[in-house]
Protein backbone atom coordinates (compact mmCIF):
# COMPACT_ATOMS: atom_id res chain seq x y z
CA UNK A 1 -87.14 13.32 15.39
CA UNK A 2 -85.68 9.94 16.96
CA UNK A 3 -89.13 8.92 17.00
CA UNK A 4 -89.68 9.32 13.53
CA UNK A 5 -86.57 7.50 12.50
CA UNK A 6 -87.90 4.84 14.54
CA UNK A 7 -91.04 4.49 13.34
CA UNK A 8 -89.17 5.15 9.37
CA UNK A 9 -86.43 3.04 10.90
CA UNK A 10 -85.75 0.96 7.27
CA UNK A 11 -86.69 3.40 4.68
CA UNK A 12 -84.85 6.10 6.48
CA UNK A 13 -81.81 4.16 6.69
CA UNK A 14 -81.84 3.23 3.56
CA UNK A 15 -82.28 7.00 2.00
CA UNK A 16 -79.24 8.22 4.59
CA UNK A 17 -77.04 5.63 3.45
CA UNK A 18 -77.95 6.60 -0.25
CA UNK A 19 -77.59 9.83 0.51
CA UNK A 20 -74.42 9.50 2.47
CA UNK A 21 -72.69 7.72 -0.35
CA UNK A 22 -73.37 10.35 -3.20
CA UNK A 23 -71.00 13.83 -3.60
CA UNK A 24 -73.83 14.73 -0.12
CA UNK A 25 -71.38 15.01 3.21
CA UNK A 26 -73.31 12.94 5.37
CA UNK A 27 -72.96 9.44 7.14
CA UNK A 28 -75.69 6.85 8.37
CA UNK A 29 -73.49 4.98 10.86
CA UNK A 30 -74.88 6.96 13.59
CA UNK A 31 -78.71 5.71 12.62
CA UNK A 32 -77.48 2.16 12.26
CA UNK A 33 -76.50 2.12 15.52
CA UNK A 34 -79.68 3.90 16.96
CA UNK A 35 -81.59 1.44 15.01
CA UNK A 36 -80.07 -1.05 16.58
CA UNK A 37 -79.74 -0.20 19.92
CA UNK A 38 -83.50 -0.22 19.29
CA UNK A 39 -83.98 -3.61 18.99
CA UNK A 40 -84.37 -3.65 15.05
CA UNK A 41 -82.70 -6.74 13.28
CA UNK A 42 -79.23 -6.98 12.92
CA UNK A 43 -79.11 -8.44 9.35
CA UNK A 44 -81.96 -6.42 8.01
CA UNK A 45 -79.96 -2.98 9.29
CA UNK A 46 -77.07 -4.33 7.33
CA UNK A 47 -78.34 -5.62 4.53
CA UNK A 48 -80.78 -1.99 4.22
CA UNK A 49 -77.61 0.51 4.94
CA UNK A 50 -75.50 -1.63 2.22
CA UNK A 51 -78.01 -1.68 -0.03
CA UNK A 52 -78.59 2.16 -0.04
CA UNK A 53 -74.79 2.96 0.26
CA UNK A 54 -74.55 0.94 -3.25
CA UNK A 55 -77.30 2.39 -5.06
CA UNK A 56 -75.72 5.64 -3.93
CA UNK A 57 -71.92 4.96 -5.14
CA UNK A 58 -73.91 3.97 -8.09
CA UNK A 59 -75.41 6.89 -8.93
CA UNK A 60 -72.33 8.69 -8.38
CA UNK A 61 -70.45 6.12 -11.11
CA UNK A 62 -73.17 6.85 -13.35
CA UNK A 63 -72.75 10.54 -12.72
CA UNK A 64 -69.01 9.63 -14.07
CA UNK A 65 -70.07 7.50 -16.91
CA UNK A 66 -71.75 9.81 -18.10
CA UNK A 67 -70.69 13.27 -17.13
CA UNK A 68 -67.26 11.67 -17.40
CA UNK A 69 -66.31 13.69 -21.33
CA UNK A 70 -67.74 16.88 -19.70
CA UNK A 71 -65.91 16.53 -16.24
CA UNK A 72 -62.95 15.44 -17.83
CA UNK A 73 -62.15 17.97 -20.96
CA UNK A 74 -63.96 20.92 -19.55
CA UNK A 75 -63.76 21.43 -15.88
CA UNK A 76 -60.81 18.95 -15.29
CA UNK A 77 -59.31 19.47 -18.63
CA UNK A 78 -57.18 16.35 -18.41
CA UNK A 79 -54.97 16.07 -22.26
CA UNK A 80 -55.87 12.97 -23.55
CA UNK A 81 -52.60 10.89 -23.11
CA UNK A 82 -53.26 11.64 -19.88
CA UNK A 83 -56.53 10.02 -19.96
CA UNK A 84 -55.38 6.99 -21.64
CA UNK A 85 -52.05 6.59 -19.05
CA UNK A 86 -55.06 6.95 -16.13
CA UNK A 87 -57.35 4.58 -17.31
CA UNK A 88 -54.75 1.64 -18.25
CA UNK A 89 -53.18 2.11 -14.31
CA UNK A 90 -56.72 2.17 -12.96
CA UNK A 91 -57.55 -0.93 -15.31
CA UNK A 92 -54.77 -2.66 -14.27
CA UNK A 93 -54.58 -1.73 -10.76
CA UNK A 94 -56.91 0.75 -9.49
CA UNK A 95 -60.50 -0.67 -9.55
CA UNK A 96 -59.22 -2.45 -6.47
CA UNK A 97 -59.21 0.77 -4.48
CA UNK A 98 -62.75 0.57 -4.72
CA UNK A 99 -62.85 -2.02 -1.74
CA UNK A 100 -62.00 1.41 -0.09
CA UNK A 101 -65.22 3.15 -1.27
CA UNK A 102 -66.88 3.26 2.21
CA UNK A 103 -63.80 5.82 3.54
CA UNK A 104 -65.19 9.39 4.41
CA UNK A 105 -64.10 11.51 1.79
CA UNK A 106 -62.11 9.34 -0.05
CA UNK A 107 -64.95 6.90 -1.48
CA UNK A 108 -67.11 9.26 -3.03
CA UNK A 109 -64.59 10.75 -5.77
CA UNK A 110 -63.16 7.01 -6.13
CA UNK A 111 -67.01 6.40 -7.25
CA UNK A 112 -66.70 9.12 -9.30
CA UNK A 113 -63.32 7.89 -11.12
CA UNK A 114 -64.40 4.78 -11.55
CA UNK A 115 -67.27 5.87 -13.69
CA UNK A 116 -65.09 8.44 -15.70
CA UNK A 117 -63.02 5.62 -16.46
CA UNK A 118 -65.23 3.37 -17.33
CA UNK A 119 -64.90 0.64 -14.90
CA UNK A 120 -67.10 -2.32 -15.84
CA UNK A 121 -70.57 -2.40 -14.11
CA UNK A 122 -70.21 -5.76 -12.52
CA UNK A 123 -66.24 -5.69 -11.15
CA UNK A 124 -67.60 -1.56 -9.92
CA UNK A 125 -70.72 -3.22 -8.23
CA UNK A 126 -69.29 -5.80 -6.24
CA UNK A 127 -66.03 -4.09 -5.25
CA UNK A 128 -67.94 -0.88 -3.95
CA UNK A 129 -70.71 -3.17 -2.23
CA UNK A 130 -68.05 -5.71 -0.72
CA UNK A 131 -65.99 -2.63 0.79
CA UNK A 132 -69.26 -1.23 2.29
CA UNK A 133 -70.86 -4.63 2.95
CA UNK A 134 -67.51 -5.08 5.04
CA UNK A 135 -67.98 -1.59 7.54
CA UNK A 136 -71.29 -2.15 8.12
CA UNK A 137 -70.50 -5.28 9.74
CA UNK A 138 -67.85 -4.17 11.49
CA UNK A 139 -70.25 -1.21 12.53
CA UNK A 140 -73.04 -3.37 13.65
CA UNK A 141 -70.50 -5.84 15.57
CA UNK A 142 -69.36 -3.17 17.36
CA UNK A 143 -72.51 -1.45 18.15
CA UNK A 144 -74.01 -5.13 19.66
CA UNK A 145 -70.88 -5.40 21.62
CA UNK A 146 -71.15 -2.19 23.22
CA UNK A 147 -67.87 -0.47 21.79
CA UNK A 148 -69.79 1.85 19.47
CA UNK A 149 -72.10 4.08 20.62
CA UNK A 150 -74.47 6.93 19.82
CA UNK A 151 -73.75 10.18 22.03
């Protein structure tokens, strides 16, 4: 298997990290240290594992865009002044808490609420990707200086 991921070293990072930043409970930390304890480029495993952790939060937002009526009156079933008090705080305040997007368990469903209220595209896309833009650096650093490792 480890040879695989080598050989699929990009493309399978980048499908983990997708995969790890939809509602799917996995994380890609652990390959982008493998990858580059392998020798693979430093920049390129960033740039990859950001990449597909972004498309991912961004299919979750979408999921929230658009699901967002459904998820809201019928399995939620928030009352509408309800709605409207959320989406003014989150306007107002909120979005910023998507710098936080790349926390285990807490990022996904911040994805999600960001879509369901409607956050705008652009200020949703370069929040999420700064946040996880941000860990995977850290990641990486600390992988290259030894203080992160795979066991």
């Amino acid at each position: 298997m480890e040879q695989w991921l080598l050989e699929h070293g990009y493309p399978a990072l980048f499908l983990l990290s997708f995969l790890a930043s939809t509602l799917v409970p996995l994380g890609s930390e652990w390959l982008l240290a493998v990858l580059l304890i392998n020798g693979f480029d430093p920049s390129i495993v960033v740039a990859v594992a950001t990449v597909g952790n972004s498309c991912g939060a961004l299919t979750t937002y979408a999921i929230g865009l658009w699901g967002g009526p459904f998820l809201v009156q019928r399995v939620l079933r928030v009352s509408p002044e309800s709605q409207q008090r959320s989406e003014q705080y989150f306007a107002r305040y909120g979005s910023w808490a998507l710098l936080f997007s790349w926390v285990p368990m807490l990022g996904d469903p911040l994805c999600l609420v960001g879509g369901i209220l409607r956050t705008g595209f652009w200020r949703f896309s370069l929040l999420v990707t700064l946040g996880k833009l941000v860990r995977y650096i850290a990641v990486a650093k600390l992988v290259i200086l030894g203080v992160y490792s795979v066991s």
